[in-house]
Protein backbone atom coordinates (compact mmCIF):
# COMPACT_ATOMS: atom_id res chain seq x y z
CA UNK A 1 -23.81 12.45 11.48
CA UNK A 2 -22.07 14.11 8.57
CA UNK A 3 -21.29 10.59 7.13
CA UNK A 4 -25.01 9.86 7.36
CA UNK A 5 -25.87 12.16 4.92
CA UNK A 6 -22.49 12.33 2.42
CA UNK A 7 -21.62 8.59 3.13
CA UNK A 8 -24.87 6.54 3.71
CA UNK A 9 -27.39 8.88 1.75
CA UNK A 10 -25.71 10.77 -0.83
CA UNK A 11 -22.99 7.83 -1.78
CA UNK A 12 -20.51 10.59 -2.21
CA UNK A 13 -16.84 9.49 -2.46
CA UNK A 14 -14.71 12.15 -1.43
CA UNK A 15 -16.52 13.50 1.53
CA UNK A 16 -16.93 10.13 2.86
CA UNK A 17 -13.19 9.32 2.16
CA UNK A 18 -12.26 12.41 4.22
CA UNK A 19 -15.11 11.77 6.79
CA UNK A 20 -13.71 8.47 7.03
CA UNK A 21 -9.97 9.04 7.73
CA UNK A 22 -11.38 12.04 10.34
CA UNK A 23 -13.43 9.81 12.13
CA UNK A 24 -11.16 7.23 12.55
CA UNK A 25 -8.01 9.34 13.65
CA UNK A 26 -9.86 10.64 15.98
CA UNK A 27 -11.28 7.81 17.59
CA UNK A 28 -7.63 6.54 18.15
CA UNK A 29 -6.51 9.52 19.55
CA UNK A 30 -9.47 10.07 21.73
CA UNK A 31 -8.62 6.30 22.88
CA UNK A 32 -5.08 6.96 23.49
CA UNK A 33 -6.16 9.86 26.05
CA UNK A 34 -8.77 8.39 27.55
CA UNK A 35 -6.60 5.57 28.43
CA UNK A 36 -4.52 8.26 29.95
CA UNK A 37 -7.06 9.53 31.99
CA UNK A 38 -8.21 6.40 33.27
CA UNK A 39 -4.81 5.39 34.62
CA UNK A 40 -4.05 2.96 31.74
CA UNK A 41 -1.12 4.99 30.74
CA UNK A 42 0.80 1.65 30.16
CA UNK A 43 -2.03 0.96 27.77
CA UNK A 44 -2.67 3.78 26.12
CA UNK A 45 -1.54 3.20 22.40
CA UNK A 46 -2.91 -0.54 22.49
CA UNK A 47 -6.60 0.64 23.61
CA UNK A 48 -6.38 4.00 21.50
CA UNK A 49 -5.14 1.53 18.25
CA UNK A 50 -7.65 -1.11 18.78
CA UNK A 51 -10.10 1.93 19.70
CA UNK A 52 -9.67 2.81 15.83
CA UNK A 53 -9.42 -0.55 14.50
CA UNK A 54 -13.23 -0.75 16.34
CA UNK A 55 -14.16 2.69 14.62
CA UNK A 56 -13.34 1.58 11.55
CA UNK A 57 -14.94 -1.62 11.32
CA UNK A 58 -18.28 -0.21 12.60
CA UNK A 59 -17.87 2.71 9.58
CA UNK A 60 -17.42 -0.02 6.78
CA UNK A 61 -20.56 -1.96 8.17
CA UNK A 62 -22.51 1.00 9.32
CA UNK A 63 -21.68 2.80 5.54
CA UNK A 64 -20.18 0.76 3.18
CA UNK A 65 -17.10 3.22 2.74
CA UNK A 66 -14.32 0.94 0.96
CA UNK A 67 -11.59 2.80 2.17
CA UNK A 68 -12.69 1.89 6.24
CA UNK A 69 -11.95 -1.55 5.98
CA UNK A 70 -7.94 -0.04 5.38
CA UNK A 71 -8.38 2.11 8.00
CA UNK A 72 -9.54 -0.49 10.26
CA UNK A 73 -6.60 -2.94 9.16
CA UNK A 74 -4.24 -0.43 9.82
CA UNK A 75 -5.71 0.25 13.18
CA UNK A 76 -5.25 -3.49 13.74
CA UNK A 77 -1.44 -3.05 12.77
CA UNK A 78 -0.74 -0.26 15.02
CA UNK A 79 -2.67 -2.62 18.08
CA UNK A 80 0.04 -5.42 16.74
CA UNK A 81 3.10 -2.51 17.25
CA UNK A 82 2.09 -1.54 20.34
CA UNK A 83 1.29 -5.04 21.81
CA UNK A 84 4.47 -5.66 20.52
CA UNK A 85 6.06 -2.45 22.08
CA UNK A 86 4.65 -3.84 26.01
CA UNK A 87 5.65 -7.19 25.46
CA UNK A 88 9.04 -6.81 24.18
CA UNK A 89 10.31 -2.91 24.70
CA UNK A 90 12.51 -1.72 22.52
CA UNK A 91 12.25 -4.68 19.68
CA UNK A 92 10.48 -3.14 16.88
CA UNK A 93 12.67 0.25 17.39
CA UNK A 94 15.39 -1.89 17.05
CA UNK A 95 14.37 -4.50 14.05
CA UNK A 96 11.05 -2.03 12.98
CA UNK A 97 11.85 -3.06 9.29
CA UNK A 98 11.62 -6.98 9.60
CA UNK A 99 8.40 -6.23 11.62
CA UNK A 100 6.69 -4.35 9.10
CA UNK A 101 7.21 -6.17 6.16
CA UNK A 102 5.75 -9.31 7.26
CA UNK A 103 3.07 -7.12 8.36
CA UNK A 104 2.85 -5.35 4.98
CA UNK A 105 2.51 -8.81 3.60
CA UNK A 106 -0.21 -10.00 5.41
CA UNK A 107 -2.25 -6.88 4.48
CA UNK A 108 -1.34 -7.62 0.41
CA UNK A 109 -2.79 -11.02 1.38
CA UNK A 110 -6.19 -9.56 2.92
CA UNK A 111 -6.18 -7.64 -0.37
CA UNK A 112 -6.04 -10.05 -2.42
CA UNK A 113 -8.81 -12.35 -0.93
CA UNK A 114 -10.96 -9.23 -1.54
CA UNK A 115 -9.94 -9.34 -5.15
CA UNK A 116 -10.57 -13.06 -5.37
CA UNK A 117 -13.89 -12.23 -4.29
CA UNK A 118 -14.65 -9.97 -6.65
CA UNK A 119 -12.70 -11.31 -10.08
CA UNK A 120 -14.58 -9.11 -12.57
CA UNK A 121 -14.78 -6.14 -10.54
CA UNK A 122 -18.18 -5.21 -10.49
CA UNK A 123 -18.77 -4.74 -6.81
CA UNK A 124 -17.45 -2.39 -4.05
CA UNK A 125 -15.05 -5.33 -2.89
CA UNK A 126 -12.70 -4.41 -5.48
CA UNK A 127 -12.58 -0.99 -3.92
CA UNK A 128 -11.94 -2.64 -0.92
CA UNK A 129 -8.81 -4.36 -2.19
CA UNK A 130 -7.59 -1.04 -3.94
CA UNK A 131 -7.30 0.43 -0.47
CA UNK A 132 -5.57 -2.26 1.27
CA UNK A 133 -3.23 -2.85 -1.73
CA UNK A 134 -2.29 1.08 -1.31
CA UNK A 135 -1.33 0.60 2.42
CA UNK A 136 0.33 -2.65 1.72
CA UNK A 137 2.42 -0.94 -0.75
CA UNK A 138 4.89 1.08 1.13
CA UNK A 139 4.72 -1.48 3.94
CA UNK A 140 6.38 -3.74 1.74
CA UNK A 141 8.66 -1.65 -0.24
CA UNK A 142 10.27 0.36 2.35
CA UNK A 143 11.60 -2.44 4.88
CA UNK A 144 12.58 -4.11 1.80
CA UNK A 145 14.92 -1.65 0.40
CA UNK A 146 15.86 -0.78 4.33
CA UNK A 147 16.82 -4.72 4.93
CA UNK A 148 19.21 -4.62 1.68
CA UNK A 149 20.74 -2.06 3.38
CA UNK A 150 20.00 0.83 1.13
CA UNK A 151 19.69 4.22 1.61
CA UNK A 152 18.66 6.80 -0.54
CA UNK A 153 21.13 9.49 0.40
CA UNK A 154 23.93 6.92 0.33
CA UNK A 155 22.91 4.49 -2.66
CA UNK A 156 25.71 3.27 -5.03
CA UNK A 157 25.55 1.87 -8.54
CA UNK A 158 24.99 -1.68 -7.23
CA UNK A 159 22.15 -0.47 -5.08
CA UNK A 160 20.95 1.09 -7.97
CA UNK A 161 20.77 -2.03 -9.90
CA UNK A 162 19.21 -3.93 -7.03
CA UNK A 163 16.79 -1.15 -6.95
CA UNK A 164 15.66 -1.41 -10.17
CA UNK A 165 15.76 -5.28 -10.05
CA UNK A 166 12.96 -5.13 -7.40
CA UNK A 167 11.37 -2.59 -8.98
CA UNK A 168 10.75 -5.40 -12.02
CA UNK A 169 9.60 -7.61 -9.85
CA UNK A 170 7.20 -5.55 -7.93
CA UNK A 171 6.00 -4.59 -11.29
CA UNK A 172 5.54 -8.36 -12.31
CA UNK A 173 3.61 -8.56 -8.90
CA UNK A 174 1.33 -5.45 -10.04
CA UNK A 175 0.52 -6.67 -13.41
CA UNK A 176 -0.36 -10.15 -12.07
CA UNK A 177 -2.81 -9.45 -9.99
CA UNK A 178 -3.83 -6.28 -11.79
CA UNK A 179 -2.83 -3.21 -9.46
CA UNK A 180 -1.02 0.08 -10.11
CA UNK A 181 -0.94 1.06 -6.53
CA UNK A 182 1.61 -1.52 -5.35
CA UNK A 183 4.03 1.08 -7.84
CA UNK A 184 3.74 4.12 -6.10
CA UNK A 185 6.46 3.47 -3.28
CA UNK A 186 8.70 1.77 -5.60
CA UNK A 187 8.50 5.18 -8.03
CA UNK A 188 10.87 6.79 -5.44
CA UNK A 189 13.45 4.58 -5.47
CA UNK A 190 13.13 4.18 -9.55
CA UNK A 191 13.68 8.05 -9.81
CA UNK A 192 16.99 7.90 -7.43
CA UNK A 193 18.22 4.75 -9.07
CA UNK A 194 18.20 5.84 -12.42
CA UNK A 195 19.29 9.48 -11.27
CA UNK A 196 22.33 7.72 -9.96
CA UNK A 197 23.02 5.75 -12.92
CA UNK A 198 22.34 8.54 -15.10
CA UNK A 199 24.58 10.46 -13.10
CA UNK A 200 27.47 7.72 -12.87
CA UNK A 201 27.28 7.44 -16.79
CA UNK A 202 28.96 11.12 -16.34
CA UNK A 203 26.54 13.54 -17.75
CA UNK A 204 26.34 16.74 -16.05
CA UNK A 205 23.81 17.53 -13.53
CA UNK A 206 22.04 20.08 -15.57
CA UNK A 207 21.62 17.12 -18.09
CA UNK A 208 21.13 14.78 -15.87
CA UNK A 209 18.05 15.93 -13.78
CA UNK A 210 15.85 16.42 -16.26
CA UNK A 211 17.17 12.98 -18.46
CA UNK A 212 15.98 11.44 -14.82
CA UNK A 213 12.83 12.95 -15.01
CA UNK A 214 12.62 12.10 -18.21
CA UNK A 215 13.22 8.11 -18.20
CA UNK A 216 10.97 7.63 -15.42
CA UNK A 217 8.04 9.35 -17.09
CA UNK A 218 8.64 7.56 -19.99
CA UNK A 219 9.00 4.10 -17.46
CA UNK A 220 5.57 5.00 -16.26
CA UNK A 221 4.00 5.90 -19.58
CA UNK A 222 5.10 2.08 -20.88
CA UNK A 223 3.99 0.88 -18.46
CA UNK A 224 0.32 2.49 -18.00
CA UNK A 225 -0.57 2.98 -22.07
CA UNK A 226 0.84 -1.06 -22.44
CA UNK A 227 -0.94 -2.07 -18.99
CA UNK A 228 -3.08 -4.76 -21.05
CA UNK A 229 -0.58 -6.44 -23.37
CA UNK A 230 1.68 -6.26 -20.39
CA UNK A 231 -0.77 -8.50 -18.32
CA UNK A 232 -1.47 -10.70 -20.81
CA UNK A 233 2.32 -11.70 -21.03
CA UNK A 234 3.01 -11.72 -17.39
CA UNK A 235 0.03 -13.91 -17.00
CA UNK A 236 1.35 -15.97 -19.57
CA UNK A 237 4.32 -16.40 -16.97
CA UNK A 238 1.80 -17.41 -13.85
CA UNK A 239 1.37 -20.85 -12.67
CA UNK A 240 -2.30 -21.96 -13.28
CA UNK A 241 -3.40 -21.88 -9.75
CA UNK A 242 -2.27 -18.38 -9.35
CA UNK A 243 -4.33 -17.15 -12.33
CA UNK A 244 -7.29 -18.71 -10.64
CA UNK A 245 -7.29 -16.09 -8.06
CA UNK A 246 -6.46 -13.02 -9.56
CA UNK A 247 -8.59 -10.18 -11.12
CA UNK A 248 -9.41 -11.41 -14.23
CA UNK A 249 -7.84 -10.25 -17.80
CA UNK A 250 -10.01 -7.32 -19.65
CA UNK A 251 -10.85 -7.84 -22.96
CA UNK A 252 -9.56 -5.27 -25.86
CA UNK A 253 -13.88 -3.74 -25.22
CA UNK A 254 -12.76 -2.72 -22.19
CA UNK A 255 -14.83 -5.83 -20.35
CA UNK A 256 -13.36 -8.50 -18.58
CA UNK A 257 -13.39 -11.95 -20.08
């Protein structure tokens, strides 16, 4: 009801963003005790996941909100754990990380064939793909890292450097197809990388800290006042049929060309 009038009516973005993530929690958890009550206990997280998944498909066609077609794709995830889970106990607690990075990359795929649906970005698609490319994100960054064998209370200097290699490469991946939120996991792992090579280098931890702090605001301020230029010279680096796909490059007006 509340999403008829903020969502559907009023077209307002927060409200329907919370309204959204609400609903949809909700409807999974009132699946997974249902299920319970029913005597599906064996059940229970596949029906209340796919329960949400439902939810949140019926909010994006019902309202339009760009952030329930996420919600539904990650209610179609959880249905793929917890099939998983009954079919195989014991699997993805053991190997979780290969699991969820292949499932991290299917969801980075979904987003981008909303992007390549929406090149100039002038429709709600694009919205769509923003969304899915922020739960993608730490889907694919965490496992990862975890699959290197990294952790971050135990990383060395060569962990470090590996770090920040794939913290290049994501950022290739970003500019390419023209998305800041695949960055935000990897920011973590930048700030305890170079906190670790900072600290290596031997400066003291009073220095240190704030030097940290210091080189990966000025990593993120290169990166988001040069965004364009940037682009232009990854996509430069892009094979043609790649370029075809992607969001496509804004001219120095502020319109894409």
């Amino acid at each position: 009801g509340l999403s008829e009038l903020f969502s559907r009516r009023w077209r307002m973005a927060f409200p329907s963003i919370a309204l959204t993530g609400l609903l949809v929690s909700a409807a999974g958890v009132a699946g997974l005790f249902a299920a319970r009550v029913v005597g599906a206990k064996s059940f229970a997280e596949i029906i209340g996941a796919a329960v949400a998944f439902a939810v949140g498909y019926v909010h994006w066609w019902r309202f339009g909100v760009p952030i329930s077609v996420a919600a539904a794709t990650a209610g179609a995830g959880i249905t793929v754990l917890a099939l998983l889970h009954t079919v195989a106990p014991g699997v993805f607690e053991a190997h979780h990380d290969a699991v969820l990075l292949p499932l991290g990359l299917v969801v980075f795929t979904l987003a981008m064939r909303w992007d390549a649906s929406d090149r100039e970005r002038r429709t709600r698609r694009t919205d769509v793909a923003f969304w899915l490319h922020l739960l993608a994100s730490p889907l694919i960054v965490h496992p990862a890292i975890s699959l290197a064998g990294i952790r971050l209370d135990a990383i060395g200097v060569g962990e470090a450097a590996f770090v920040l290699a794939l913290f290049v490469v994501i950022a290739f991946v970003a500019l390419v197809v023209d998305r800041r939120a695949l960055l935000v996991s990897a920011l973590i792992y930048l700030g305890v990388s170079i906190g670790v090579l900072i600290d290596r280098s031997g400066w003291t931890p009073s220095i240190g800290a704030p030097l940290t702090v210091g080189v990966v605001g000025a990593v993120i301020l290169v990166i988001a006042v040069g965004w364009r230029p940037l682009r232009a010279a990854a996509l430069r680096l892009t094979p043609a049929f790649v370029r075809a796909v992607v969001p496509l490059p804004a001219s120095p007006q502020g319109s894409r060309s």
